[in-house]
Protein backbone atom coordinates (compact mmCIF):
# COMPACT_ATOMS: atom_id res chain seq x y z
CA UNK A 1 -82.04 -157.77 -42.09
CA UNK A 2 -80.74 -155.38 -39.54
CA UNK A 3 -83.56 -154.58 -37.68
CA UNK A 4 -83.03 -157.05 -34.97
CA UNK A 5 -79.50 -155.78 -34.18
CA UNK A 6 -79.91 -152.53 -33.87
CA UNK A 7 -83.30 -153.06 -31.84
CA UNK A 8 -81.33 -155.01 -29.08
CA UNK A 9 -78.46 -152.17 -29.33
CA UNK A 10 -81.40 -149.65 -28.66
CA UNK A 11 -82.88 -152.14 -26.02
CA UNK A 12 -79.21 -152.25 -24.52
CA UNK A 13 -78.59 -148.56 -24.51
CA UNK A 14 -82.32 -147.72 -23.01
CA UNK A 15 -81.11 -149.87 -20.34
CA UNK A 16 -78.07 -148.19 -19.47
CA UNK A 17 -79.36 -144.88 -19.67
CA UNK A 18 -81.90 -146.00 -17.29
CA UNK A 19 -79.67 -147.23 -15.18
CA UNK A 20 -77.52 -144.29 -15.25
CA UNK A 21 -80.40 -142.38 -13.86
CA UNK A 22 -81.76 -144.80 -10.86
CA UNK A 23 -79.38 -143.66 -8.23
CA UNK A 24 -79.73 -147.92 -6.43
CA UNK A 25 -77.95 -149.19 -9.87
CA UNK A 26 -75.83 -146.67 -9.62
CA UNK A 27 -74.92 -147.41 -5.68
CA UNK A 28 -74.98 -151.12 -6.78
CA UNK A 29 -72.73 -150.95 -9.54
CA UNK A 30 -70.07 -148.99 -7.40
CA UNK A 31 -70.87 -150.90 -4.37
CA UNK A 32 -70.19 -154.51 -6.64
CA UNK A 33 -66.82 -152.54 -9.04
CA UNK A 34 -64.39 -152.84 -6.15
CA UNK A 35 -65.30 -155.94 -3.95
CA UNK A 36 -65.47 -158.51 -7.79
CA UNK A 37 -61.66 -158.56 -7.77
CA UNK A 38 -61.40 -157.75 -4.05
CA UNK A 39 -63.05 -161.13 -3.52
CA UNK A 40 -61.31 -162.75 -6.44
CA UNK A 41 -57.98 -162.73 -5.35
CA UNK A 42 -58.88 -162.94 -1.21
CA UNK A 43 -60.39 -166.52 -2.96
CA UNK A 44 -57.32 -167.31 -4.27
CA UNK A 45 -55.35 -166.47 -2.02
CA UNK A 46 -57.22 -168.64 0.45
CA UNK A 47 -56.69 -171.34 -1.68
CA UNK A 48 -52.86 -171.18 -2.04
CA UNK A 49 -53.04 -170.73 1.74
CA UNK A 50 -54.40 -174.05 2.31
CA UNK A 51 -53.28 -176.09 -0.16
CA UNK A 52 -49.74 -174.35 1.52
CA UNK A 53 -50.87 -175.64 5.33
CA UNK A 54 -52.51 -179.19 4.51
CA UNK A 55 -56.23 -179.73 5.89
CA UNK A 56 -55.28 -180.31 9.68
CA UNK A 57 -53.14 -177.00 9.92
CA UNK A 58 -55.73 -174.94 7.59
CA UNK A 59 -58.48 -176.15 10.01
CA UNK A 60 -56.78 -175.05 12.95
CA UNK A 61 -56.54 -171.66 10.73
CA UNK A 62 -60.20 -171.73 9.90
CA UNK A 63 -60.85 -172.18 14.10
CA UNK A 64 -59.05 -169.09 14.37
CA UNK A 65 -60.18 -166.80 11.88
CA UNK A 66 -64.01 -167.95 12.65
CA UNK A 67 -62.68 -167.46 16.50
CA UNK A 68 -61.84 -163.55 15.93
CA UNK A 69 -64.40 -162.70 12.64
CA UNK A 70 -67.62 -164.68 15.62
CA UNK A 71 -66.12 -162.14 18.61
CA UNK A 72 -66.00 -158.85 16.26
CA UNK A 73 -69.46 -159.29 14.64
CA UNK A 74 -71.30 -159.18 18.12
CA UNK A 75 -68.12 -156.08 18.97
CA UNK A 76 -69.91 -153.85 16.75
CA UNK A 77 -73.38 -154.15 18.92
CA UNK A 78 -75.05 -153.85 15.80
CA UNK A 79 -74.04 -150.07 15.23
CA UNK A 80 -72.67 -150.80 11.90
CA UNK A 81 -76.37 -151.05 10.30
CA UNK A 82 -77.90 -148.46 12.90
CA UNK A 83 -75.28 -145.56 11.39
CA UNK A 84 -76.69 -146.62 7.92
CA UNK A 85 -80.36 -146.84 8.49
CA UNK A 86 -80.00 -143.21 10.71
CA UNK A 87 -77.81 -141.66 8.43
CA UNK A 88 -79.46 -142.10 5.22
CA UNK A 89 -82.49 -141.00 7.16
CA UNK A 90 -81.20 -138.13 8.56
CA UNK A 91 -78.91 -136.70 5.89
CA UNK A 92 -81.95 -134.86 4.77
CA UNK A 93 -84.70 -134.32 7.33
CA UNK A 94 -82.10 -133.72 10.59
CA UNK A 95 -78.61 -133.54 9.70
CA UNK A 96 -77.50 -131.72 12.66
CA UNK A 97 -77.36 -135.21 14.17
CA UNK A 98 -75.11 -136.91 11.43
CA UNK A 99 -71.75 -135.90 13.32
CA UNK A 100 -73.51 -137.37 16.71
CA UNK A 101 -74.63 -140.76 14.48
CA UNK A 102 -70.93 -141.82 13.28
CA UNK A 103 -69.45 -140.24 17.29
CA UNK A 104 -71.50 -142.42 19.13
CA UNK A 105 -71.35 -145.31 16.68
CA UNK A 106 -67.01 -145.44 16.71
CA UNK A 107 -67.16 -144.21 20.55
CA UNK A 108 -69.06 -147.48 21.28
CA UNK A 109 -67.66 -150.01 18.67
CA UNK A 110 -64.20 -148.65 20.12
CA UNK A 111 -65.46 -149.55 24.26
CA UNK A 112 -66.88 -152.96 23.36
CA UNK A 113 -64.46 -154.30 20.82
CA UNK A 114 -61.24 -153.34 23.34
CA UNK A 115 -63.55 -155.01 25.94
CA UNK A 116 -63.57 -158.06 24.36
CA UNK A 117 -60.16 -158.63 22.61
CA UNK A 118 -58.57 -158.00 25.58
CA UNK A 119 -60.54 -160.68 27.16
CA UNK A 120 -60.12 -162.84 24.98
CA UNK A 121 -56.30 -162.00 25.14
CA UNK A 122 -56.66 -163.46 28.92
CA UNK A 123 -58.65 -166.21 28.37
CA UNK A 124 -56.72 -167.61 25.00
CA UNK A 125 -55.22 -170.73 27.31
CA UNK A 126 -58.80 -171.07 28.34
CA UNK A 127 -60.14 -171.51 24.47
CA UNK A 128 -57.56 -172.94 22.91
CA UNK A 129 -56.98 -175.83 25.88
CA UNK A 130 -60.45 -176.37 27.36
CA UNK A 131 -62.74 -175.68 24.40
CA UNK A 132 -60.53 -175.87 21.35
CA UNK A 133 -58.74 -179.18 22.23
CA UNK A 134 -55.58 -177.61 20.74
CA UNK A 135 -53.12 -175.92 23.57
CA UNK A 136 -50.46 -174.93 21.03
CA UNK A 137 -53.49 -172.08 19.46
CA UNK A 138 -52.84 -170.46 22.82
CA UNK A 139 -50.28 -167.78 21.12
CA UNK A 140 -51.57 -167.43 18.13
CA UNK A 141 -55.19 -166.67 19.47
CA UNK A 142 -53.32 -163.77 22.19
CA UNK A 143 -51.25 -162.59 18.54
CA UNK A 144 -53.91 -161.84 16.93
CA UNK A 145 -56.83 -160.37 19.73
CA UNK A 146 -55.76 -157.15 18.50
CA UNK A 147 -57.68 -158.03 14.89
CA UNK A 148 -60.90 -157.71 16.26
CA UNK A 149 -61.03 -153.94 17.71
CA UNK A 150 -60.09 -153.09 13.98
CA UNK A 151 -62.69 -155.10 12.09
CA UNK A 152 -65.21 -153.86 14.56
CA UNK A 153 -64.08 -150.12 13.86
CA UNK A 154 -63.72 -150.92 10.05
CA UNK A 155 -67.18 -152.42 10.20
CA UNK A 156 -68.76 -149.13 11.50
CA UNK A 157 -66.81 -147.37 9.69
CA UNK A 158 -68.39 -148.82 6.23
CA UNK A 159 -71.97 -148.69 7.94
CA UNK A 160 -71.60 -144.74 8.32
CA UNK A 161 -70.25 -144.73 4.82
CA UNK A 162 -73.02 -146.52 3.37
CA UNK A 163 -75.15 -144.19 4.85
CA UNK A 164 -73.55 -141.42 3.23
CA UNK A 165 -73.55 -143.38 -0.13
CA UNK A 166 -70.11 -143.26 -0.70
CA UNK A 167 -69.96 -146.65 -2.55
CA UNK A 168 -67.49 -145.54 -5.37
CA UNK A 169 -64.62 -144.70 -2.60
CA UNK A 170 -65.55 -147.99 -1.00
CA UNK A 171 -65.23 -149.66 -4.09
CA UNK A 172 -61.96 -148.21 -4.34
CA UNK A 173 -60.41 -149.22 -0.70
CA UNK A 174 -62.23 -152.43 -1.33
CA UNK A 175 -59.63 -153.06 -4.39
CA UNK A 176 -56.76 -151.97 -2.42
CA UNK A 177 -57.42 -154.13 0.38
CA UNK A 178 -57.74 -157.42 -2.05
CA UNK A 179 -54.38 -156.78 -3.51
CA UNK A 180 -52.90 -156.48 -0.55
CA UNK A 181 -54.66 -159.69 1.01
CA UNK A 182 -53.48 -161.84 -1.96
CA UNK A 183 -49.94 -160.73 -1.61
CA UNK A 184 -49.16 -160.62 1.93
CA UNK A 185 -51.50 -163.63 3.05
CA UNK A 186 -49.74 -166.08 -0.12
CA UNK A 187 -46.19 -164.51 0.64
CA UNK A 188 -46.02 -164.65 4.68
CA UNK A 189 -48.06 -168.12 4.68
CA UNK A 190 -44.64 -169.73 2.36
CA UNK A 191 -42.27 -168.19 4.67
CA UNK A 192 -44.17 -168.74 8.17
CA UNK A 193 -46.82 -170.79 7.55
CA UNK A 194 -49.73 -170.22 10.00
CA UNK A 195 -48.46 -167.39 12.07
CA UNK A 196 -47.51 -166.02 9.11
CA UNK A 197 -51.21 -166.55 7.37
CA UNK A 198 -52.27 -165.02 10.93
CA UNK A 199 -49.65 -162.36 10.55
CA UNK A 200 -51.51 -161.24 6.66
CA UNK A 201 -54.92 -161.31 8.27
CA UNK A 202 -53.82 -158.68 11.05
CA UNK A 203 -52.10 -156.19 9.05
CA UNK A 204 -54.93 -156.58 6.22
CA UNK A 205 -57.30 -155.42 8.85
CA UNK A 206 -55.01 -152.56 9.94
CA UNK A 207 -54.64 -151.08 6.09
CA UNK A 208 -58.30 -151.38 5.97
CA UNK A 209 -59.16 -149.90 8.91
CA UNK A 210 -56.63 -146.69 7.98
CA UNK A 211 -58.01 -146.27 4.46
CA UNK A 212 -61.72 -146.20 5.77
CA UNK A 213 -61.17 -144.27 8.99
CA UNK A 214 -59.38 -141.69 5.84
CA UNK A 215 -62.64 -142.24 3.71
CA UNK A 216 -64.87 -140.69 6.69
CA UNK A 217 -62.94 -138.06 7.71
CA UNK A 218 -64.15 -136.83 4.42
CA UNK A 219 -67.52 -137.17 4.96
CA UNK A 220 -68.64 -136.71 8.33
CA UNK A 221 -69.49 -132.62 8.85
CA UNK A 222 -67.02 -130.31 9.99
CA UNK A 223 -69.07 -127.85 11.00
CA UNK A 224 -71.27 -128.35 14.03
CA UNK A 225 -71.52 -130.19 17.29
CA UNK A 226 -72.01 -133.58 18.98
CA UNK A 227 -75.84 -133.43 20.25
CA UNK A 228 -76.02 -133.72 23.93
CA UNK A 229 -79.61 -134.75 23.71
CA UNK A 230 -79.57 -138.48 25.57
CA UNK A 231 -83.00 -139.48 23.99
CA UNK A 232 -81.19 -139.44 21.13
CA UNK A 233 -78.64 -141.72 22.04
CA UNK A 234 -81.23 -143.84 23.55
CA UNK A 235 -82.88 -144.06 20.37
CA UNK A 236 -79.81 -145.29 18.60
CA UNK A 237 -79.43 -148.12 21.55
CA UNK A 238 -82.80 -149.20 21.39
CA UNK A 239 -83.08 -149.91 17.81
CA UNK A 240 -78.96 -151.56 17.86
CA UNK A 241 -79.92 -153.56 20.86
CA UNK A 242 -81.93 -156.23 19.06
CA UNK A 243 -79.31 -155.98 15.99
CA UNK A 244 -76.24 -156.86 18.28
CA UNK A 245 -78.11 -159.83 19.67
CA UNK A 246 -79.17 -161.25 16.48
CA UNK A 247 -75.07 -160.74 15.69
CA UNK A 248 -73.97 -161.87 18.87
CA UNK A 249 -76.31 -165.41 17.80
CA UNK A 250 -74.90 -165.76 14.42
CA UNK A 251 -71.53 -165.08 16.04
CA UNK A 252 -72.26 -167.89 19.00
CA UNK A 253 -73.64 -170.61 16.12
CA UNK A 254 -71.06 -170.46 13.98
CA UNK A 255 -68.85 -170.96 16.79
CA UNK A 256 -70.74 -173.60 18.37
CA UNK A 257 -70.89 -175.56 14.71
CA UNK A 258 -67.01 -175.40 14.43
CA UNK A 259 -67.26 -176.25 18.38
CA UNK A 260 -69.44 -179.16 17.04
CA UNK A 261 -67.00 -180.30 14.17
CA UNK A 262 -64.22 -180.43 16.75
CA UNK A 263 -65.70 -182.05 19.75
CA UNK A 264 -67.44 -185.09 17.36
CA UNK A 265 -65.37 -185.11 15.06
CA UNK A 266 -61.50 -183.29 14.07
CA UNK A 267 -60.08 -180.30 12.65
CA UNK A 268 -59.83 -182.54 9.20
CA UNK A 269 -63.28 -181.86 9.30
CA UNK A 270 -63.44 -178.30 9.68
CA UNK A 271 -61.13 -177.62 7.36
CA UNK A 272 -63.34 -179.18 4.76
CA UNK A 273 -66.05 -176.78 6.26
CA UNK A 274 -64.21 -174.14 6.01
CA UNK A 275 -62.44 -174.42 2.45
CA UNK A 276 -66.40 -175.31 1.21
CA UNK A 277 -67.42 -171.63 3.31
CA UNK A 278 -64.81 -169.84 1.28
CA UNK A 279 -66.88 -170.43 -1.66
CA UNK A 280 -70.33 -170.19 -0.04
CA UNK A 281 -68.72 -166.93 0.45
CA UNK A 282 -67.87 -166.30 -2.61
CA UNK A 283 -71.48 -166.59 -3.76
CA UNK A 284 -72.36 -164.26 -1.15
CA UNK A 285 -70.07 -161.52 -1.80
CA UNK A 286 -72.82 -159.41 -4.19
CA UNK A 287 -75.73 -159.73 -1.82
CA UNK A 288 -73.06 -159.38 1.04
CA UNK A 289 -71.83 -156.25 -0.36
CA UNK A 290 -75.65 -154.65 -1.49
CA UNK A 291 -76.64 -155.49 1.91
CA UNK A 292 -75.72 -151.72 3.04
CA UNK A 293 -76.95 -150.22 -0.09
CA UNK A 294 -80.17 -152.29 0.38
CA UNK A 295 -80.78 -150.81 3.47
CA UNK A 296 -79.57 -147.51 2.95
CA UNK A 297 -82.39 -147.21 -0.05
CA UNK A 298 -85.29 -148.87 1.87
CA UNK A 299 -84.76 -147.00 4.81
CA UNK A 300 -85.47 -143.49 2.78
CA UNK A 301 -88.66 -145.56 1.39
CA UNK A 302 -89.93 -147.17 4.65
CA UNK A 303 -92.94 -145.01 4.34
CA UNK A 304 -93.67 -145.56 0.69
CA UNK A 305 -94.91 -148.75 0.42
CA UNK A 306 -95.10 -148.92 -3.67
CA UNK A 307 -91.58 -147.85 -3.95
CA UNK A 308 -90.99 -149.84 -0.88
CA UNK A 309 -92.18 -153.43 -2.59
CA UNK A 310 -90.59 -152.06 -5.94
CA UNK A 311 -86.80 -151.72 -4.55
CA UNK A 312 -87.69 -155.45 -2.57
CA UNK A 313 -88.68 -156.85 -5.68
CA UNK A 314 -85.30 -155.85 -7.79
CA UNK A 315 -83.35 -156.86 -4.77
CA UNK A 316 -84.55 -160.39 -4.73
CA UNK A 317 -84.27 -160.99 -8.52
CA UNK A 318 -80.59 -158.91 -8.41
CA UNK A 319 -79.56 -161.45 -5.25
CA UNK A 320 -81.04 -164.65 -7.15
CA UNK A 321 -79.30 -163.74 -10.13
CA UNK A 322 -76.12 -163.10 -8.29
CA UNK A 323 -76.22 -166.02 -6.45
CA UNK A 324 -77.66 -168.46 -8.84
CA UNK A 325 -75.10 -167.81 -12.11
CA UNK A 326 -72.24 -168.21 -10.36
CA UNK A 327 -73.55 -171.41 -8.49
CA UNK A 328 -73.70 -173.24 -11.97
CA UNK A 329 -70.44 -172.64 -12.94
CA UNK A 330 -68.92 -173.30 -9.59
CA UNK A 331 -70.57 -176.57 -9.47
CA UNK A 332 -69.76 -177.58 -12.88
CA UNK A 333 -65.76 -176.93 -11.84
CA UNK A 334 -66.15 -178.55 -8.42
CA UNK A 335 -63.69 -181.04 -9.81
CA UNK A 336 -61.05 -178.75 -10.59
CA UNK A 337 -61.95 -176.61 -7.53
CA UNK A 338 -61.71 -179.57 -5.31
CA UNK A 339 -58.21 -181.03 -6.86
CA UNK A 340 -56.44 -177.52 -6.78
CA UNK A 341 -56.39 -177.73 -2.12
CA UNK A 342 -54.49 -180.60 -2.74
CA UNK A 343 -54.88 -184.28 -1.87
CA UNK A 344 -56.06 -183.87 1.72
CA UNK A 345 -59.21 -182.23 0.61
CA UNK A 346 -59.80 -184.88 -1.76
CA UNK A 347 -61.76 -187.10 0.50
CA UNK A 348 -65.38 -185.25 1.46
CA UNK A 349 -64.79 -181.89 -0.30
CA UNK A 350 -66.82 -182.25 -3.18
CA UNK A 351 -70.45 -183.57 -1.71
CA UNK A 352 -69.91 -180.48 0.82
CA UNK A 353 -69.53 -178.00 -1.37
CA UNK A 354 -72.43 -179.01 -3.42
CA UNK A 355 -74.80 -179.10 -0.62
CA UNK A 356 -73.06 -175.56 0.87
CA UNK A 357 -73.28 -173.46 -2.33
CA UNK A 358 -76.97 -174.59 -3.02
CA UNK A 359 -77.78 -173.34 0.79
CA UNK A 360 -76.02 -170.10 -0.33
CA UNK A 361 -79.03 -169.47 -2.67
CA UNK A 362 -81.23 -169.37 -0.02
CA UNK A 363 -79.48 -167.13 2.12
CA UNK A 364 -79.14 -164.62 -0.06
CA UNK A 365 -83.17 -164.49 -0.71
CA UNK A 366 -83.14 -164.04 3.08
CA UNK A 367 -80.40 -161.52 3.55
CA UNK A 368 -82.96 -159.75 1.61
CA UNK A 369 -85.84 -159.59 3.95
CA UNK A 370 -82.87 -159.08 7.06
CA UNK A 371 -82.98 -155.83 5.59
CA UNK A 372 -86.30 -155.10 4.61
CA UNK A 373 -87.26 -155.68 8.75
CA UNK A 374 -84.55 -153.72 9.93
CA UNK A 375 -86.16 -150.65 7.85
CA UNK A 376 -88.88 -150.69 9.12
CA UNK A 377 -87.55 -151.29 12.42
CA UNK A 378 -88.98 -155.01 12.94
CA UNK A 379 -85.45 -156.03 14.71
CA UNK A 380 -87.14 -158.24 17.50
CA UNK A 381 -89.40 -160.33 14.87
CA UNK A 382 -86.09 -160.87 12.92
CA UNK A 383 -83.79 -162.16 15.95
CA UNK A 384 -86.75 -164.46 17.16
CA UNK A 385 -86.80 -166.09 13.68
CA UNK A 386 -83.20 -166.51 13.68
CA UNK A 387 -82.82 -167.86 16.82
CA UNK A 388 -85.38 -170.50 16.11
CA UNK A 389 -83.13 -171.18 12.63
CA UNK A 390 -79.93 -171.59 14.39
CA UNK A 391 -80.84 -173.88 17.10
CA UNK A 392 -82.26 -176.08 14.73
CA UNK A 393 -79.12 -176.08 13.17
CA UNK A 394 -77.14 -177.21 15.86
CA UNK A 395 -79.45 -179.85 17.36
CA UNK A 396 -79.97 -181.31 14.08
CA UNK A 397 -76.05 -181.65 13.38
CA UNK A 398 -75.59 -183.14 16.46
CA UNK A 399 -78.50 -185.41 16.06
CA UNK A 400 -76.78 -186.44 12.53
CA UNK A 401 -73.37 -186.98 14.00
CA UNK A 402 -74.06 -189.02 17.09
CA UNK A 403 -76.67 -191.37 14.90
CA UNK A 404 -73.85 -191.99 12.80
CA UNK A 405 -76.27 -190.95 9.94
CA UNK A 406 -73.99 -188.47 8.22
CA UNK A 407 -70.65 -187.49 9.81
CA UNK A 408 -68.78 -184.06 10.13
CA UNK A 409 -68.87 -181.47 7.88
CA UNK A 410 -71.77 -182.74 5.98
CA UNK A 411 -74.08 -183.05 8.84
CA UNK A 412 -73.65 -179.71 9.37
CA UNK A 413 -73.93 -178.27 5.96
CA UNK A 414 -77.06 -180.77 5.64
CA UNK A 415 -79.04 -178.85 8.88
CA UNK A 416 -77.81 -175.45 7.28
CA UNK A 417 -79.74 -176.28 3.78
CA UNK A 418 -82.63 -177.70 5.38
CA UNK A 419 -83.25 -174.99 7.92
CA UNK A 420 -82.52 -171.66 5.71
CA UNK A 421 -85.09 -173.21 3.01
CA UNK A 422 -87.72 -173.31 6.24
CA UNK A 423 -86.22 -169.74 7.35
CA UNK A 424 -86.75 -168.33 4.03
CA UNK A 425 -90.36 -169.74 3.78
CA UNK A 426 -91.41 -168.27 7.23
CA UNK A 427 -90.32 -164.46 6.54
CA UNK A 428 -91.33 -164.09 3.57
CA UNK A 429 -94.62 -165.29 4.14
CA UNK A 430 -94.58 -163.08 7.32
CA UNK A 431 -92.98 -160.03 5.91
CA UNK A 432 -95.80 -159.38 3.28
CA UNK A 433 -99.03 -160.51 5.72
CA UNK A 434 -97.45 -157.37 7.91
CA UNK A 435 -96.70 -155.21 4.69
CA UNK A 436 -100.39 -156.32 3.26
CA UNK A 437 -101.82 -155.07 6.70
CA UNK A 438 -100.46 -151.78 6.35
CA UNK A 439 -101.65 -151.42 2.90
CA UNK A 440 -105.18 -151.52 3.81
């Protein structure tokens, strides 16, 4: 009678001690500890946030924050994933270049970053007036310019230290930073309402940038000396180069589709987009955060293909699973979801988050090939096939919106599902004709 207990408990422990040995679950497990109640209370915290500033004011948050996060991603010229892929490759076979990998990679994040905040200090007036509709934005968009040299650094910084592997200190700083966030964005919000919700989001950035910048200190090698050896450097530019343009797109659509929302139709609308985003987000946050160890682990494989298609495999069924549980439960408390931001999200909210979180799904099968081409160094194939994606995206909001067909937010969300099934079809189908090629 108690065979079939004790045969799961053996099943269970075989498991674990399995996993105790594979050094990706471990990297996972570490790499997912920190960022569950990181991500938790940033959520929550985001919703007190708006249901404290009403739609119109949140929107004109969301504008912001997508404003400064859009301008940082393309800041970081891709160096964040080009210290991770050249680190874990190099911490074994040549690590007299690790001190030059994480030198050139803050040296550079540092020049283009301060480049562009302090344009867009200058040209605030410009975007908030001209392109944002919305001349009052003007001050808060020159506040908080600063944010996005210390994102860009804090990006890099976590690319270097996922090439190290150090995803149980991340984990760590991870959980600091989402206290933190919670309590300053929920406390400074009440008192000052949006500079204050701008205020949390700048000094969150500056306590994360300080613990990480601590973090690789640690790790980087004392001993030795920054190579001198300009091939190498132009090595690391030629594979980032391709990177920071695919960034710099995703940075310019997302813009452009909250550019979109504005121009044909009002901030009411994007801040439905954005409060349904928060929890596309959400469902994101596990293949978001194995994205590093993803490619740290198939960048030692590129060369073995078995191992290669066996670390693919576990990604896409770890992603699927991480995406699809939580999109169940999510849906089935839309209701609630939708009621708690308060009666000006009551109207719209709940079709677009429906149609948002389902997208998510496929995005995170495809953030899984993202990093299965950049290990094996197919960066041009990727940023064609994106490019393709996202200006399908935009012409087929717009074509929704001025047909009167759908309107807003869900016009936008609509494109998004449609075109990241068709993007997810293409390289996958792609990815293993090329893989298949090799094989033989």
């Amino acid at each position: 009678m108690n065979f079939k207990p004790l045969a799961i408990m053996y099943l269970i422990r075989k498991f674990i001690l399995k996993a105790q040995s594979n050094q990706f679950f471990q990297d996972s497990f570490w790499a997912l500890l920190g960022n569950v109640l990181a991500k938790g209370m940033a959520l929550v915290g985001a919703m007190v946030v708006a249901r404290f500033l009403g739609k119109e004011v949140y929107g004109e948050y969301g504008t912001i924050r997508s404003t400064l996060m859009n301008i940082a991603i393309f800041s970081t010229f891709g160096l964040g994933y080009t210290a991770t892929k050249y680190i874990a490759q190099c911490k074994k076979d040549r690590p007299e270049f690790l001190k030059t990998i994480a030198f050139y990679t803050m040296k550079i994040s540092l020049v283009v970053s301060g480049t562009m905040a302090i344009a867009l200090f200058f040209l605030a007036e410009y975007v908030a007036v001209i392109l944002l509709e919305a001349s009052h934005l003007t001050t808060p968009l020159r506040f908080v310019a600063v944010w996005v040299i210390f994102n860009s650094l804090t990006t890099a910084q976590i690319g270097i230290l996922a090439g190290f592997s150090a995803f149980k200190p991340m984990a760590r700083i991870s959980m600091y930073i989402g206290f933190f966030a919670f309590s300053s964005s929920v406390l400074l919000t009440y008192f000052w309402n949006l500079n204050g919700a701008l205020l949390a989001l700048l000094f969150t950035q500056i306590l994360n940038w300080y613990l990480n910048y601590r973090e690789v200190q640690k790790h980087i090698p004392k001993d030795g000396t920054i190579s001198k050896d300009k091939s190498f450097l132009k090595e690391l530019l030629n594979f980032s180069f391709p990177v920071a343009l695919q960034e710099a797109l995703y940075s310019l659509t997302s813009w452009l589709m909250i550019l979109i929302l504005i121009k044909l139709s009002n901030y009411g609308e994007v801040g439905l987009y954005s409060a349904a985003m928060q929890w596309g987000a959400i469902l994101l946050f596990i293949p978001g955060i194995l994205r590093n160890v993803i490619l740290t682990h198939l960048s030692g494989i590129s060369n073995d293909s078995k191992k290669h298609d066996r670390v693919l495999k576990q990604t896409l069924l770890i992603n699927f699973s991480a995406t699809f549980i939580p999109f169940i439960i999510i849906y089935i408390l839309k209701d609630w979801i939708v009621g708690f931001y308060g009666t000006s999200f009551k109207n719209g909210l709940e079709d677009i988050l429906s149609i948002s979180l389902f997208t998510v799904i496929f995005v995170s099968l495809s953030n899984v090939y993202a990093q299965a081409y950049l290990s094996k160094s197919k960066n041009w194939l990727m940023f064609g096939f994106r490019f393709f994606r996202d200006l399908s995206i935009l012409l087929i909001t717009i074509f929704l919106i001025r047909n009167t067909i759908l309107v807003g937010a869900k016009a936008l969300v609509l494109s998004s599902l449609i075109n990241q099934i068709v993007f997810l079809f293409l390289i996958s189908i792609i990815y293993h004709k090329i893989l298949n090629a090799k094989k033989t």
